[in-house]
C-alpha atoms as a PDB file:
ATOM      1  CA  UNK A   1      -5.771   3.682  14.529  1.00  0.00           C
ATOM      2  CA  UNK A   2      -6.347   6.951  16.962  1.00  0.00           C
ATOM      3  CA  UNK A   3      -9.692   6.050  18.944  1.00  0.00           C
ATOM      4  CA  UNK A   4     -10.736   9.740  18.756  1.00  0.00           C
ATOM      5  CA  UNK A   5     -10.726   9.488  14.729  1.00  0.00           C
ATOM      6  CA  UNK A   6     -14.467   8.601  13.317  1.00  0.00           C
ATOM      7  CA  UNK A   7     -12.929   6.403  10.550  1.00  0.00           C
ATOM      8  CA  UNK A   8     -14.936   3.469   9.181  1.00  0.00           C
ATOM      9  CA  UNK A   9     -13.612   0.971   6.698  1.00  0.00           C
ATOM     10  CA  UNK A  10     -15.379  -1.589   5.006  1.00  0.00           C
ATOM     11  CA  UNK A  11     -14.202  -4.601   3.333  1.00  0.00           C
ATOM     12  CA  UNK A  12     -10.257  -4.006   3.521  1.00  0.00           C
ATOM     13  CA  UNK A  13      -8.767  -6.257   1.110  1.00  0.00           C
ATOM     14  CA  UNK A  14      -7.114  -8.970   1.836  1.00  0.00           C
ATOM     15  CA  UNK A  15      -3.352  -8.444   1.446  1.00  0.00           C
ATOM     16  CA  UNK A  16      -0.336  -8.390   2.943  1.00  0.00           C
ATOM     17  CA  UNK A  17       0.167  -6.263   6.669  1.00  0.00           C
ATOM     18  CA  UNK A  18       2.645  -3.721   4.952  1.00  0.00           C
ATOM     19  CA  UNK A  19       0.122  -3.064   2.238  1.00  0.00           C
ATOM     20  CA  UNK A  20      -2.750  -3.353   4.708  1.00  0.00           C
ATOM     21  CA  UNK A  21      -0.628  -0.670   7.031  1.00  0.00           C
ATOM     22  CA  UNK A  22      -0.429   1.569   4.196  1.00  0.00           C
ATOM     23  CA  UNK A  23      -3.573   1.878   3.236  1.00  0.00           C
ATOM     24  CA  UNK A  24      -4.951   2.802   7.043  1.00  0.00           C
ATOM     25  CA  UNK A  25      -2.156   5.390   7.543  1.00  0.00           C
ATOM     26  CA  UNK A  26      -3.328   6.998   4.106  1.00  0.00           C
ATOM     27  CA  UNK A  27      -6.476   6.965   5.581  1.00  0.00           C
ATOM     28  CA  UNK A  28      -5.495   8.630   8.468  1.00  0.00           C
ATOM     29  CA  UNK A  29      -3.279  10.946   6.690  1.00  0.00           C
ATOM     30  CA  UNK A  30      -6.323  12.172   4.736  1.00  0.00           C
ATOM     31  CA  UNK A  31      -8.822  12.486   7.783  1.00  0.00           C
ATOM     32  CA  UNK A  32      -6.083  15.121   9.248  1.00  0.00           C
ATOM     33  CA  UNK A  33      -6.143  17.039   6.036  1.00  0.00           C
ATOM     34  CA  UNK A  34      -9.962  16.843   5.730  1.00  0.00           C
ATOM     35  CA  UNK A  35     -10.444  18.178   9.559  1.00  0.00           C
ATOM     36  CA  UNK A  36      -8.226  20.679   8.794  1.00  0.00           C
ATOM     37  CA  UNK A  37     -10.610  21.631   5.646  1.00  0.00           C
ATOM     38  CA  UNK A  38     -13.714  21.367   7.582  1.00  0.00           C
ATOM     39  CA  UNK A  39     -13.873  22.003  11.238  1.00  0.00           C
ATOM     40  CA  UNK A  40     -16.568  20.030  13.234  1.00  0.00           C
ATOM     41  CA  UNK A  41     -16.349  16.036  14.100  1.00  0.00           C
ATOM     42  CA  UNK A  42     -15.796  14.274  10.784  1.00  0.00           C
ATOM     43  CA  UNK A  43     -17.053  10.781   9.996  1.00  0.00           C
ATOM     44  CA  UNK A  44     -15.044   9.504   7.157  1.00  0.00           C
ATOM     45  CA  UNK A  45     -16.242   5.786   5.957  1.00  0.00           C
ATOM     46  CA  UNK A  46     -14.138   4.225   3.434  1.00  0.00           C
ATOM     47  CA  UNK A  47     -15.690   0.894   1.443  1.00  0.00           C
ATOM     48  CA  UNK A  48     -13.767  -1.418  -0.407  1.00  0.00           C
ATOM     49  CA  UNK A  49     -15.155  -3.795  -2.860  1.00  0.00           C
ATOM     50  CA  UNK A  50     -13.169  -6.225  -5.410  1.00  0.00           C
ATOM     51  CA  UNK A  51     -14.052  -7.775  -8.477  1.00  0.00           C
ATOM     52  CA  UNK A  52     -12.226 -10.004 -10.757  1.00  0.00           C
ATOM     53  CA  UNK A  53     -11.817  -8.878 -14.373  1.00  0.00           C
ATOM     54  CA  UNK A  54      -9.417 -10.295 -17.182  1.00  0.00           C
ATOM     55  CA  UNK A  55      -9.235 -13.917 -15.571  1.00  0.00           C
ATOM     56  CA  UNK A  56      -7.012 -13.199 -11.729  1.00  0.00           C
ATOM     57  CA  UNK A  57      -6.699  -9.662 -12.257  1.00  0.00           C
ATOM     58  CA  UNK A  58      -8.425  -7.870  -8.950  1.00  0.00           C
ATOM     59  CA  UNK A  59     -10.108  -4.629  -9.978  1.00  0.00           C
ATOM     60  CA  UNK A  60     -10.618  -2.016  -6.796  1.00  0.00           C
ATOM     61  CA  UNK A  61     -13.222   0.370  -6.595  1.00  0.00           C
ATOM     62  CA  UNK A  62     -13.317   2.822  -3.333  1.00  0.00           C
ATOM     63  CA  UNK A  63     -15.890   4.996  -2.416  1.00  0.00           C
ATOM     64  CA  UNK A  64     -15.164   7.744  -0.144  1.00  0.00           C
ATOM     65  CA  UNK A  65     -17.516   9.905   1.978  1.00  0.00           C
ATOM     66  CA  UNK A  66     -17.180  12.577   4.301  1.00  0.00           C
ATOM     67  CA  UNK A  67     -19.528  13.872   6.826  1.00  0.00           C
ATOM     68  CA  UNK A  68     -19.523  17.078   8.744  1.00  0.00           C
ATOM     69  CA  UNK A  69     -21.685  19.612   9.958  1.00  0.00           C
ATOM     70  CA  UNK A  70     -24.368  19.427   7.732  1.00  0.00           C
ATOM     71  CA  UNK A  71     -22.059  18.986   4.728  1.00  0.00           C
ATOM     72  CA  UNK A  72     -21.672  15.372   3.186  1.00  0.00           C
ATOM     73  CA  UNK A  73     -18.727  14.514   0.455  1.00  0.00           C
ATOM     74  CA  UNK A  74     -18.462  11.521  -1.990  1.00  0.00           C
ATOM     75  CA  UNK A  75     -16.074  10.050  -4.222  1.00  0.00           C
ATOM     76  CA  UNK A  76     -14.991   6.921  -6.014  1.00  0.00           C
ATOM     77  CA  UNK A  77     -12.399   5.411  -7.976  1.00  0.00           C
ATOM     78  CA  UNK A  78     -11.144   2.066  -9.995  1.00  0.00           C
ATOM     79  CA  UNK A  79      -8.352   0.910 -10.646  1.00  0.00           C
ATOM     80  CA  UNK A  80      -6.503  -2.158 -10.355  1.00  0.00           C
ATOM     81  CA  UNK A  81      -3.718  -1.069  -7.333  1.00  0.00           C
ATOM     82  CA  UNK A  82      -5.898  -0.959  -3.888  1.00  0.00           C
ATOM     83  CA  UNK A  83      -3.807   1.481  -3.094  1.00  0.00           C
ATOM     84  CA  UNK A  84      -4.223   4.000  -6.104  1.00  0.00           C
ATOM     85  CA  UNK A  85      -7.661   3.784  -5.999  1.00  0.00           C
ATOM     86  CA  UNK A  86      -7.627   4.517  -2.381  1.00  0.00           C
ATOM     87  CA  UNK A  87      -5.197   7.486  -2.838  1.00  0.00           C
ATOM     88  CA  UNK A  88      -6.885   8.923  -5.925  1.00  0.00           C
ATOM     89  CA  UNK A  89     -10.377   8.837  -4.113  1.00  0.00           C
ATOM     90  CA  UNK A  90      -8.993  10.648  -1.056  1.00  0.00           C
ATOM     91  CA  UNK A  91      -7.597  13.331  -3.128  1.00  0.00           C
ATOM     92  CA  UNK A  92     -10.937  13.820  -4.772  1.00  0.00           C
ATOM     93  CA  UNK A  93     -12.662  14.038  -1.313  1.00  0.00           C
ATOM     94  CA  UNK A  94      -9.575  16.688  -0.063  1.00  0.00           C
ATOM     95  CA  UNK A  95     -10.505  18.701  -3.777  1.00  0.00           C
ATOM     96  CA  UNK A  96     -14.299  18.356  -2.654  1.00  0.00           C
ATOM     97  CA  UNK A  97     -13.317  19.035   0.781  1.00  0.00           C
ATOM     98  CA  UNK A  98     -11.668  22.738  -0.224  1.00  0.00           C
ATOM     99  CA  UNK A  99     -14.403  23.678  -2.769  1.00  0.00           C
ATOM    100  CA  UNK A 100     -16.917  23.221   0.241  1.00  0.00           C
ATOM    101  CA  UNK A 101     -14.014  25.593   2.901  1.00  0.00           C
ATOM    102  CA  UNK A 102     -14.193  28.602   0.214  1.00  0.00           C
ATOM    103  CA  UNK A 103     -17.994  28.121  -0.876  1.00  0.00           C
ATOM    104  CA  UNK A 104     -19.033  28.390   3.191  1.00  0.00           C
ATOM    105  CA  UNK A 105     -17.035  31.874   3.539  1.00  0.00           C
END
């Protein structure tokens, strides 16, 4: 991960490196397209937390905030794919993200 990039994660589950890998590069993926969105230095924190529900079945829920320049962006999703949730909270965040670019104009 790119020292420069104020990216915190929280409670990254515990699974294999390739899946691990691909959840911090769609992190990082995201973080370019929110600077992009809203110039300033972004702080983008990222929290995992599991659950067990329907015996071993591993429900994720991700919350996702943004903070820049005065402006501060949340989201969260379930679902029971780390990475989906991941994904479909970041998009929510980039959505959020534009709204706040064309409301500042």
């Amino acid at each position: 991960m790119d020292a420069n990039k104020l990216i915190q994660i929280t409670h990254l589950p515990k699974q294999d490196e390739i899946k691990k890998q691909s959840l911090i590069n769609a992190i990082e993926k995201s973080y370019g397209k929110l600077t992009s969105f809203l110039p300033g230095e972004l702080m983008l924190e990222i929290h995992f937390r599991e659950s067990k529900k329907q015996g071993n079945r591993e429900q994720f829920e991700v919350k996702a905030n943004a903070n820049v320049a005065g402006i501060s962006l949340h989201s969260k999703f379930i679902d029971w794919d780390s990475e989906k949730a991941l994904k479909q909270a970041l998009t929510a965040l980039e959505k959020e993200a534009i709204k706040a670019k064309t409301l500042k104009r």
